[in-house]
C-alpha atoms as a PDB file:
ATOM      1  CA  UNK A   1       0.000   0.000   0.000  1.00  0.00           C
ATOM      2  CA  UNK A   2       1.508   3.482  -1.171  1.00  0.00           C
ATOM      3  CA  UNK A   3       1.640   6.294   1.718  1.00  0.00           C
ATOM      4  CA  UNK A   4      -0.837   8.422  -0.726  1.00  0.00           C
ATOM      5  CA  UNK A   5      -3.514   5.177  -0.071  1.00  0.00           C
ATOM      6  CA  UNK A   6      -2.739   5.102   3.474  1.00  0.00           C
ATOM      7  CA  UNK A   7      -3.478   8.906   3.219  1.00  0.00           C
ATOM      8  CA  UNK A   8      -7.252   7.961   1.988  1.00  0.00           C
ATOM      9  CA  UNK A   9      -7.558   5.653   4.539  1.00  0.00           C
ATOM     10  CA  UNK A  10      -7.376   7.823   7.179  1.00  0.00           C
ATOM     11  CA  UNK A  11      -4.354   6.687   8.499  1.00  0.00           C
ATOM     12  CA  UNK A  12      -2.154   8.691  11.047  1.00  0.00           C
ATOM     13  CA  UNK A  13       1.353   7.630   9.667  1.00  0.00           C
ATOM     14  CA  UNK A  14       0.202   8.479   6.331  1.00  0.00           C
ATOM     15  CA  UNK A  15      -0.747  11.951   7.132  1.00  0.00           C
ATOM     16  CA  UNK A  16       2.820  12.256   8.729  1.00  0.00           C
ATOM     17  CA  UNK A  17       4.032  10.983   5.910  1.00  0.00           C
ATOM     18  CA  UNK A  18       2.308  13.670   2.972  1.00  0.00           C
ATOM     19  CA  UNK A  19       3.030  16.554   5.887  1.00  0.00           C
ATOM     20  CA  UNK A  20       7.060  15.764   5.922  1.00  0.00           C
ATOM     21  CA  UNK A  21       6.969  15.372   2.123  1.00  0.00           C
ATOM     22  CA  UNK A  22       5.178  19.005   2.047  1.00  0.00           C
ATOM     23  CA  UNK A  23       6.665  20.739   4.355  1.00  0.00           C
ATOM     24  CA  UNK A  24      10.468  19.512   2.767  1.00  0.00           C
ATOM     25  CA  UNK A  25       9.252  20.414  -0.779  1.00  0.00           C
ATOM     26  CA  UNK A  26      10.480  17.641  -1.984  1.00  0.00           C
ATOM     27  CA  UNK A  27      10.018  16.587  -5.640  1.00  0.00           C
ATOM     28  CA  UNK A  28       6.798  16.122  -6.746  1.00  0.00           C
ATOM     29  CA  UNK A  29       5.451  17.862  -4.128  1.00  0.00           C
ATOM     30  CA  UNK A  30       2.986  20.684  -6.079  1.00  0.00           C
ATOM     31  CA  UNK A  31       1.671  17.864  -7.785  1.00  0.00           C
ATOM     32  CA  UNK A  32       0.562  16.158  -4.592  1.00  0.00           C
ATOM     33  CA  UNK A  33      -0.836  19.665  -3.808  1.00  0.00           C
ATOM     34  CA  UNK A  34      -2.814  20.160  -6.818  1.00  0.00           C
ATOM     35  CA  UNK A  35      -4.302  16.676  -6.219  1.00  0.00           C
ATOM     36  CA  UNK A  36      -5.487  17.537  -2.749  1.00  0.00           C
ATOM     37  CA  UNK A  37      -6.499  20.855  -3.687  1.00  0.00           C
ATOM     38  CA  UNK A  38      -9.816  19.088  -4.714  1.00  0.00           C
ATOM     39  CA  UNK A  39     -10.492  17.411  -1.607  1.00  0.00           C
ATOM     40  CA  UNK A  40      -9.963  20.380   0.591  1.00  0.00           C
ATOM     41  CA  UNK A  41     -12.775  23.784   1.276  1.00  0.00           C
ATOM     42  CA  UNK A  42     -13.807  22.556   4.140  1.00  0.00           C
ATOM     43  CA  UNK A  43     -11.576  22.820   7.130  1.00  0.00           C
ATOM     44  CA  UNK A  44     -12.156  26.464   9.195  1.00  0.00           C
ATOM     45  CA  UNK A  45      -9.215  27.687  10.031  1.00  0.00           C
ATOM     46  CA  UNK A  46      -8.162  30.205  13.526  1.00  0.00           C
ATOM     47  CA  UNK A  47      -5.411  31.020  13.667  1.00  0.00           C
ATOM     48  CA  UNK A  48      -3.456  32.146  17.007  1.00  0.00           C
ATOM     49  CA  UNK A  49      -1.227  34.779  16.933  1.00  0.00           C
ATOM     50  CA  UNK A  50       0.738  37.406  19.417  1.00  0.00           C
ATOM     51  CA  UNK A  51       3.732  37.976  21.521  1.00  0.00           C
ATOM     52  CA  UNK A  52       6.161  35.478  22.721  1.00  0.00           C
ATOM     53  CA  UNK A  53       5.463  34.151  26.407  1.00  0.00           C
ATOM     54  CA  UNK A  54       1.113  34.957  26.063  1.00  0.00           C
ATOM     55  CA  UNK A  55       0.535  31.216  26.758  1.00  0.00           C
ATOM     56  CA  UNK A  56      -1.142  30.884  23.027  1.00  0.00           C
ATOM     57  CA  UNK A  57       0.245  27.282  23.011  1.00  0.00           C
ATOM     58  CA  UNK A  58      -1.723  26.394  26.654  1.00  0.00           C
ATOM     59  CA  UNK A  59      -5.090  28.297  24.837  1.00  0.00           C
ATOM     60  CA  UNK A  60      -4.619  26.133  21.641  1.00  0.00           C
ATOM     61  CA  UNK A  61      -4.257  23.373  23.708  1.00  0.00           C
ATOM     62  CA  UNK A  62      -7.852  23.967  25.097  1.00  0.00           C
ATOM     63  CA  UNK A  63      -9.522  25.432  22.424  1.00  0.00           C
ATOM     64  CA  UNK A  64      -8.790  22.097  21.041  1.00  0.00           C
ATOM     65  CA  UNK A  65     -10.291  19.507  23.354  1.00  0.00           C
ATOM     66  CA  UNK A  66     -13.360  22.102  23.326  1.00  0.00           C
ATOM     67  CA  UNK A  67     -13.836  20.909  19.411  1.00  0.00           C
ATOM     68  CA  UNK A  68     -12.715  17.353  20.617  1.00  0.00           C
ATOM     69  CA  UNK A  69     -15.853  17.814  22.966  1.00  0.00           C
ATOM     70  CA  UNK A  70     -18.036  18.754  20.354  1.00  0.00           C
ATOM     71  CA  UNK A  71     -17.325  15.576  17.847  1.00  0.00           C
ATOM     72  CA  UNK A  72     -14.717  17.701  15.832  1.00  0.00           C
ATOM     73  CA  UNK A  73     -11.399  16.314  14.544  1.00  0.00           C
ATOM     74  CA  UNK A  74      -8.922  18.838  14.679  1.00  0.00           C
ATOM     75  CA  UNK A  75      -5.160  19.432  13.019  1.00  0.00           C
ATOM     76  CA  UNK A  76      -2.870  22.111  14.650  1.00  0.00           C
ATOM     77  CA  UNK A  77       0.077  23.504  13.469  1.00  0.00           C
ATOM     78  CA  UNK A  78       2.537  25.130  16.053  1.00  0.00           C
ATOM     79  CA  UNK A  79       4.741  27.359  14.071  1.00  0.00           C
ATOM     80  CA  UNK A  80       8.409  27.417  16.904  1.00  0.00           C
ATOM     81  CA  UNK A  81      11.656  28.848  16.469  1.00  0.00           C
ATOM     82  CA  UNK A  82      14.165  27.008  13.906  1.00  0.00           C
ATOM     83  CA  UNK A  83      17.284  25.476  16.108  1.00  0.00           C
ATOM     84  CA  UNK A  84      20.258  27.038  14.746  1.00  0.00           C
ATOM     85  CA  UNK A  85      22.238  23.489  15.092  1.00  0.00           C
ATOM     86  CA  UNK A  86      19.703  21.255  13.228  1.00  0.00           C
ATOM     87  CA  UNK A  87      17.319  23.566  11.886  1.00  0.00           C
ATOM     88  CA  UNK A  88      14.317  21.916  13.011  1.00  0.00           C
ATOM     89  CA  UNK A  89      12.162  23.492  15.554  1.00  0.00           C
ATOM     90  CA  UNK A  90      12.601  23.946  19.197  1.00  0.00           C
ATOM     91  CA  UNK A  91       9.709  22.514  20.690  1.00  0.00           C
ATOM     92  CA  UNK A  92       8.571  19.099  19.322  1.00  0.00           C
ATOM     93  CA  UNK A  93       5.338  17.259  18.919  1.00  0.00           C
ATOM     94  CA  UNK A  94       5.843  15.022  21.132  1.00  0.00           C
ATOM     95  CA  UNK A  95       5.542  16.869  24.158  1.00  0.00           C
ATOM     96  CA  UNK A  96       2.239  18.285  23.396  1.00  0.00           C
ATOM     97  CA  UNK A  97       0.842  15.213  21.880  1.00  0.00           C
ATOM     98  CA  UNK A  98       1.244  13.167  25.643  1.00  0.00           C
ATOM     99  CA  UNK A  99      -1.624  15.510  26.634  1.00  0.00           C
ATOM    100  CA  UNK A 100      -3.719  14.612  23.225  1.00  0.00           C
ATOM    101  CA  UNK A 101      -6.120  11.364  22.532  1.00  0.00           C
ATOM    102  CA  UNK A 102      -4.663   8.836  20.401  1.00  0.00           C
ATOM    103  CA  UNK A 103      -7.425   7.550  18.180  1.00  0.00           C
ATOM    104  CA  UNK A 104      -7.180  10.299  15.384  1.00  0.00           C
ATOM    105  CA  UNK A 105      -9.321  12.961  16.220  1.00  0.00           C
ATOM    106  CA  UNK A 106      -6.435  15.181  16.294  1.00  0.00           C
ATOM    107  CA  UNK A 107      -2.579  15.914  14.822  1.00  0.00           C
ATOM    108  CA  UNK A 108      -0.392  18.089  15.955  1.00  0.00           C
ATOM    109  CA  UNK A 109       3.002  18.983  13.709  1.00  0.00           C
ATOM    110  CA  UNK A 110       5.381  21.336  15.000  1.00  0.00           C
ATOM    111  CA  UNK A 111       7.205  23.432  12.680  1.00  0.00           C
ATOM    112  CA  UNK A 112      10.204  25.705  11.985  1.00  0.00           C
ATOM    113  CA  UNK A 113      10.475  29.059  10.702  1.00  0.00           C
ATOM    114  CA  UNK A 114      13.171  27.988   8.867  1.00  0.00           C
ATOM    115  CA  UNK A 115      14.303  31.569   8.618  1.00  0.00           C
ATOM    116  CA  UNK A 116      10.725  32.339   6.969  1.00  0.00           C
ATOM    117  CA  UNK A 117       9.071  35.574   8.122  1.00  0.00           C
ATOM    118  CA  UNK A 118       5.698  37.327   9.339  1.00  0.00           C
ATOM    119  CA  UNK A 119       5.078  34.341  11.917  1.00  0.00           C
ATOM    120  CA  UNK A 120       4.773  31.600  10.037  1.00  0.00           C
ATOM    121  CA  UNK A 121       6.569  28.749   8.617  1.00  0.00           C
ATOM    122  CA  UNK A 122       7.010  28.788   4.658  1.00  0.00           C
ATOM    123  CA  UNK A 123       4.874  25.667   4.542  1.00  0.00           C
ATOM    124  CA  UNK A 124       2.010  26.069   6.805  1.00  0.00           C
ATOM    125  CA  UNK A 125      -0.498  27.046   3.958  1.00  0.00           C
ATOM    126  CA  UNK A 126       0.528  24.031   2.155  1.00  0.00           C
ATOM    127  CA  UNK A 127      -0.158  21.843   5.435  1.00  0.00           C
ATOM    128  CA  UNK A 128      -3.314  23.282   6.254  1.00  0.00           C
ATOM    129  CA  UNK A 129      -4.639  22.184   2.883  1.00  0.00           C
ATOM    130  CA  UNK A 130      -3.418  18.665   3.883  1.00  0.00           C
ATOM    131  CA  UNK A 131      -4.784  18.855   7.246  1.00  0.00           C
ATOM    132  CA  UNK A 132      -8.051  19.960   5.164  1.00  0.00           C
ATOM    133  CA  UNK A 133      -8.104  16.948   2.519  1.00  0.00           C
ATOM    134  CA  UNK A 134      -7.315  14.537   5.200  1.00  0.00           C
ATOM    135  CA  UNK A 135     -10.586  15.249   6.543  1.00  0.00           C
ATOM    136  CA  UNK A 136     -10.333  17.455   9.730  1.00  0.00           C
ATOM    137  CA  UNK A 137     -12.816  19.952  10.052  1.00  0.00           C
ATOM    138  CA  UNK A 138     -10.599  22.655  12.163  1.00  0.00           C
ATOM    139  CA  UNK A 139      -7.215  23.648  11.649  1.00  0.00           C
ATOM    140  CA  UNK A 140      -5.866  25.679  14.643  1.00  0.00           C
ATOM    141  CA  UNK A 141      -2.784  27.716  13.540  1.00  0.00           C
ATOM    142  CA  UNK A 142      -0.332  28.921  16.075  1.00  0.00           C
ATOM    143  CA  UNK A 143       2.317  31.325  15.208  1.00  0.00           C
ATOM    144  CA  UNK A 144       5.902  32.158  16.287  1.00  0.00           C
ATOM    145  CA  UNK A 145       5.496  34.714  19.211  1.00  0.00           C
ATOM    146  CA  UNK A 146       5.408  37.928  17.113  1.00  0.00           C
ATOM    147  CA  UNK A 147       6.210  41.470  17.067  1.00  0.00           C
ATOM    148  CA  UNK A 148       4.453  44.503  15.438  1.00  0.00           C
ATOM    149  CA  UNK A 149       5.159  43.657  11.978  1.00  0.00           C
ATOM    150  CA  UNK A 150       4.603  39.751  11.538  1.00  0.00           C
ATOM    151  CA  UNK A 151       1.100  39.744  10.289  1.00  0.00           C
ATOM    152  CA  UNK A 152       0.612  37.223   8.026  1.00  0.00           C
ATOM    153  CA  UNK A 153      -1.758  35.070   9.628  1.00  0.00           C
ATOM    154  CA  UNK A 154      -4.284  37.248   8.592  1.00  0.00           C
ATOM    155  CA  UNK A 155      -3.935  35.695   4.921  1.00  0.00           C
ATOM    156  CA  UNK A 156      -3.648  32.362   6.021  1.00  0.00           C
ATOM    157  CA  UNK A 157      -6.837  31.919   8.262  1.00  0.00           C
ATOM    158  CA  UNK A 158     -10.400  32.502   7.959  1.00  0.00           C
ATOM    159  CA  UNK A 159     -10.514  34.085  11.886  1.00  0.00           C
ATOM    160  CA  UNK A 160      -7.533  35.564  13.970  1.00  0.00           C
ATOM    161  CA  UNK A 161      -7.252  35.468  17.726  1.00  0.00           C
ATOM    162  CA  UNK A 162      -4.767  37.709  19.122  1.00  0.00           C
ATOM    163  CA  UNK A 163      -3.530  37.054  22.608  1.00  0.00           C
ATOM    164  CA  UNK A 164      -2.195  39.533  25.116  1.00  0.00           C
ATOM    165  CA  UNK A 165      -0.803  39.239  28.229  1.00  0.00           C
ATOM    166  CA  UNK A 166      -1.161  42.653  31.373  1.00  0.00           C
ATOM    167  CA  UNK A 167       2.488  43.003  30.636  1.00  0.00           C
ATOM    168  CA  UNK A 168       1.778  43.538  26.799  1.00  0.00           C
ATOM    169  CA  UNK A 169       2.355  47.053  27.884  1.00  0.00           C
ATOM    170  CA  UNK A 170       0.178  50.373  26.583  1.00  0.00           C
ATOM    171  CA  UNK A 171      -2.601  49.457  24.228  1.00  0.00           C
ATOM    172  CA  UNK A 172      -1.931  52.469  22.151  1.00  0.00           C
ATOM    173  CA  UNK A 173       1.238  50.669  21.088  1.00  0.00           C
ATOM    174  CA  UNK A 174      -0.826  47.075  20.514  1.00  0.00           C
ATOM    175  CA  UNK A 175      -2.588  49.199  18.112  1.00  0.00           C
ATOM    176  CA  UNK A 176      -0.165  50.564  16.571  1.00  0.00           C
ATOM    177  CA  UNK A 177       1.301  47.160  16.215  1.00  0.00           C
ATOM    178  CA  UNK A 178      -1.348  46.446  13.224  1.00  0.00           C
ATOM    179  CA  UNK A 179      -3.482  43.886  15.855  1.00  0.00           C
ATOM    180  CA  UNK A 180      -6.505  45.822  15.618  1.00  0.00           C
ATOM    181  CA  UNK A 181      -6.506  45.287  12.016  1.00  0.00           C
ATOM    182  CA  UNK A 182      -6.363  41.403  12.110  1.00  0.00           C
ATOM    183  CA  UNK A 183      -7.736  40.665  15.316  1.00  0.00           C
ATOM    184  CA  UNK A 184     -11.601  38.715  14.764  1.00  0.00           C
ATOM    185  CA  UNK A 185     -11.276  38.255  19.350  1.00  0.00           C
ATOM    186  CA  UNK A 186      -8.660  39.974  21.572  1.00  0.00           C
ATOM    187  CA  UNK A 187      -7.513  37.520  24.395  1.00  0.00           C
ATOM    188  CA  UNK A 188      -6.044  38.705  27.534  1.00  0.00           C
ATOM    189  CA  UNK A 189      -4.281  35.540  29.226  1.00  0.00           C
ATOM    190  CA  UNK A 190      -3.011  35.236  32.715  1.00  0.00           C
ATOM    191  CA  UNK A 191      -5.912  37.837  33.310  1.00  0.00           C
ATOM    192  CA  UNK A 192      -5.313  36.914  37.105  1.00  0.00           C
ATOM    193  CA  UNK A 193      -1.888  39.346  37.195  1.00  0.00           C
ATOM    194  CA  UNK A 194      -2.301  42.804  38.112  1.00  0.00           C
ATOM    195  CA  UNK A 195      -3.315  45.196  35.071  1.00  0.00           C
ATOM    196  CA  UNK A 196      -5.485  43.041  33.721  1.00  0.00           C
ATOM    197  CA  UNK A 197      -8.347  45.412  33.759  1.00  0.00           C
ATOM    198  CA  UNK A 198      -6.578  48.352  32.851  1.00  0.00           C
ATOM    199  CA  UNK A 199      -5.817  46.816  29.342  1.00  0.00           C
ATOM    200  CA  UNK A 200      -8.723  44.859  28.980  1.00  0.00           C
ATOM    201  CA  UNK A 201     -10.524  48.438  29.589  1.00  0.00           C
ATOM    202  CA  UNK A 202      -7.993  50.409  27.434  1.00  0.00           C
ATOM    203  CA  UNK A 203      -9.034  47.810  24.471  1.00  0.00           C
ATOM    204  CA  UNK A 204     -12.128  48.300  24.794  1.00  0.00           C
ATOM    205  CA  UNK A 205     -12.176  52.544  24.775  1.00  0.00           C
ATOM    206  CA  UNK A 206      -9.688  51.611  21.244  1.00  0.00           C
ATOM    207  CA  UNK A 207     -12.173  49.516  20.047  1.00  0.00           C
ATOM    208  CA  UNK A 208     -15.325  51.652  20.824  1.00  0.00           C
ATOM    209  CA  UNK A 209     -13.611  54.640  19.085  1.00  0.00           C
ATOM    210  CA  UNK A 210     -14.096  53.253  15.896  1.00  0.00           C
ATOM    211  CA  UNK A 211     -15.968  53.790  13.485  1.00  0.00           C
ATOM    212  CA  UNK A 212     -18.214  50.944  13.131  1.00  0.00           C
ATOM    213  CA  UNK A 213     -20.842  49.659  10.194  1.00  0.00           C
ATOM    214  CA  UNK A 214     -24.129  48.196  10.594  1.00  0.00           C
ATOM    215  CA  UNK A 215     -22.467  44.677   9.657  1.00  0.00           C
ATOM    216  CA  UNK A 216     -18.895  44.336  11.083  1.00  0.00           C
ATOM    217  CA  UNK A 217     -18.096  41.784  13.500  1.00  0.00           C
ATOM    218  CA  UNK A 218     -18.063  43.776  17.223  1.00  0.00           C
ATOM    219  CA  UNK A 219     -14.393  42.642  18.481  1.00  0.00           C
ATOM    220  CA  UNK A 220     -15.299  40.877  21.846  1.00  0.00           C
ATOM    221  CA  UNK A 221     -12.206  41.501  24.821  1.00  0.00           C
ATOM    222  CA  UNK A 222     -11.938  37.540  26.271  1.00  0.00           C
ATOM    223  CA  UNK A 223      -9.974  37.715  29.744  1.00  0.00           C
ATOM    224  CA  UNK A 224      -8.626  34.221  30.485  1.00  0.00           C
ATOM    225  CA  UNK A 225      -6.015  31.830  32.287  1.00  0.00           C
ATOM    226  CA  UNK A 226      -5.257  29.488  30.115  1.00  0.00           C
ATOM    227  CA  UNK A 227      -3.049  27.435  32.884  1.00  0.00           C
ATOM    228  CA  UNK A 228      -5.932  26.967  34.986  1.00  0.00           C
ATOM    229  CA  UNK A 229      -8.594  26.369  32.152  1.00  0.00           C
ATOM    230  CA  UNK A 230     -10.452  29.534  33.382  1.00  0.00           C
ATOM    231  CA  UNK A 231     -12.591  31.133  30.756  1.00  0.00           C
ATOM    232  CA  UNK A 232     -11.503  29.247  27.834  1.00  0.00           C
ATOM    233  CA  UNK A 233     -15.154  27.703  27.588  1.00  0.00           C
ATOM    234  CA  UNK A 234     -15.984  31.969  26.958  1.00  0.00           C
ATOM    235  CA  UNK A 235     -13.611  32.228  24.688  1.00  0.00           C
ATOM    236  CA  UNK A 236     -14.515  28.862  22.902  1.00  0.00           C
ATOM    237  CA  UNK A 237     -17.846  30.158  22.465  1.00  0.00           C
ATOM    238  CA  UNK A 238     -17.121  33.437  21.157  1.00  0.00           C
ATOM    239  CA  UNK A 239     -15.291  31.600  18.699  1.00  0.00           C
ATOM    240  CA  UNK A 240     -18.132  29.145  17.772  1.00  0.00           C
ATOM    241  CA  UNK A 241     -20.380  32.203  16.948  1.00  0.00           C
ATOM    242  CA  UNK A 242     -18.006  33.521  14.467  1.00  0.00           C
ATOM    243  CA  UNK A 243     -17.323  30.104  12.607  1.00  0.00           C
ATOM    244  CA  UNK A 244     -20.886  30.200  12.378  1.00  0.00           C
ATOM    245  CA  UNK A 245     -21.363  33.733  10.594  1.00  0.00           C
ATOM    246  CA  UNK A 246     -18.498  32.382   8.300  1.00  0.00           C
ATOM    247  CA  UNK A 247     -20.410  29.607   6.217  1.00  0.00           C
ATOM    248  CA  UNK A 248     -23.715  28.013   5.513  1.00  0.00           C
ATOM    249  CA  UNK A 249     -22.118  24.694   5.560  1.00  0.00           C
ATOM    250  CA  UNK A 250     -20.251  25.236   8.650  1.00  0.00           C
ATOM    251  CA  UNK A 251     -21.981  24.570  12.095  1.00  0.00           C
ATOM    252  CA  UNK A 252     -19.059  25.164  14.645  1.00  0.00           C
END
């Protein structure tokens, strides 16, 4: 059996197998794409975005078993720093995977920048549309912690959750940083350290400043503490309200 039929069959190792030959280009491998390209359309995908230390790993982590909960098969990709001595990526699957089930209802593959910039790694489109042929309905995309400039999650998901931590400093800056441009939720993890409120509140004035149209999405503030599992349900069902407005044949 060829890894492309083990692929149809739903089977984990093939999946591993089409990701690796994606993600190291390796020959033949935009004619794989263009093959899969007409399985995949369905898979939503959030992607997870903002600076390095917010916890966004520990809130992709739940946001997860919350579409586990819900009968949804889910692919992640965790986008980590390349190791300058093998040039793979820092953090590897197999430490998050210990906390995931094991009958297929979910993948995680962690990738390197490999010196690719705006956040992402150079393949992650491409294995999102694998992720998407293989049959998982959600693909949760988590970036490299980012600065003001490293924006290009926007293009690669259909919804954008920024995270930001009391320490993220003024919100004036955050804006500044391009976030209130891409952001579908704002996030504030490890709510329970002091100022908290005083950026969750300095969001909001931003956000209420704007000039808003009859139908754009209202920007909901989520405070949360991701550690502890408090408030991720809220944030979970923010999120299940937008994957809603996104698609008549989507009912997230």
């Amino acid at each position: 059996m060829t890894v492309l039929e083990r692929f149809r069959r739903g089977e984990i190792r093939g999946l591993s197998r089409i990701v690796s030959f994606v993600e190291n280009r390796e020959a033949g491998f935009q004619e794989l794409l263009g093959h899969l390209y007409t399985k995949a359309g369905h898979s939503l995908r959030i992607g997870v975005t903002g600076p390095p230390g917010a916890g966004k790993s520990t809130l992709v982590d739940g946001l997860a078993a919350h579409f586990l909960k819900d009968g949804k098969r889910v692919g992640i990709v965790a986008v980590d720093p390349t190791s300058p001595f093998t040039g793979g990526a820092l953090l590897g699957d197999r430490v998050r995977m210990n906390q995931m089930p094991a009958d297929g209802s979910v993948y995680f593959r962690s990738m390197a920048t490999r010196g690719a910039t705006g956040g992402l790694a150079g393949a992650t489109d491409n294995v999102a549309v694998v992720y998407d042929a293989f049959g998982f309905e959600v693909t949760l995309i988590e970036t490299v912690g980012v600065g003001q400039v490293e924006l290009d999650i926007v293009d690669s998901c259909d919804s954008v959750v920024v995270v930001l931590v009391p320490e993220s400093g003024d919100a004036v800056q955050t804006m500044k940083a391009g976030l209130m441009e891409i952001a579908d939720i704002f996030c504030i993890n490890k709510s329970d350290r002091p100022g908290a409120e005083r950026i969750a509140a300095d969001l909001k004035q931003m956000l209420d400043t704007r000039k808003a149209k009859d139908d754009d999405w209202r920007i909901p503030i989520v405070s949360t503490e991701a550690i502890t599992s408090k408030n991720v349900d809220r944030l979970y069902g923010r999120r299940a309200r937008l994957c809603g407005s996104l698609s008549t044949n989507r009912t997230f």
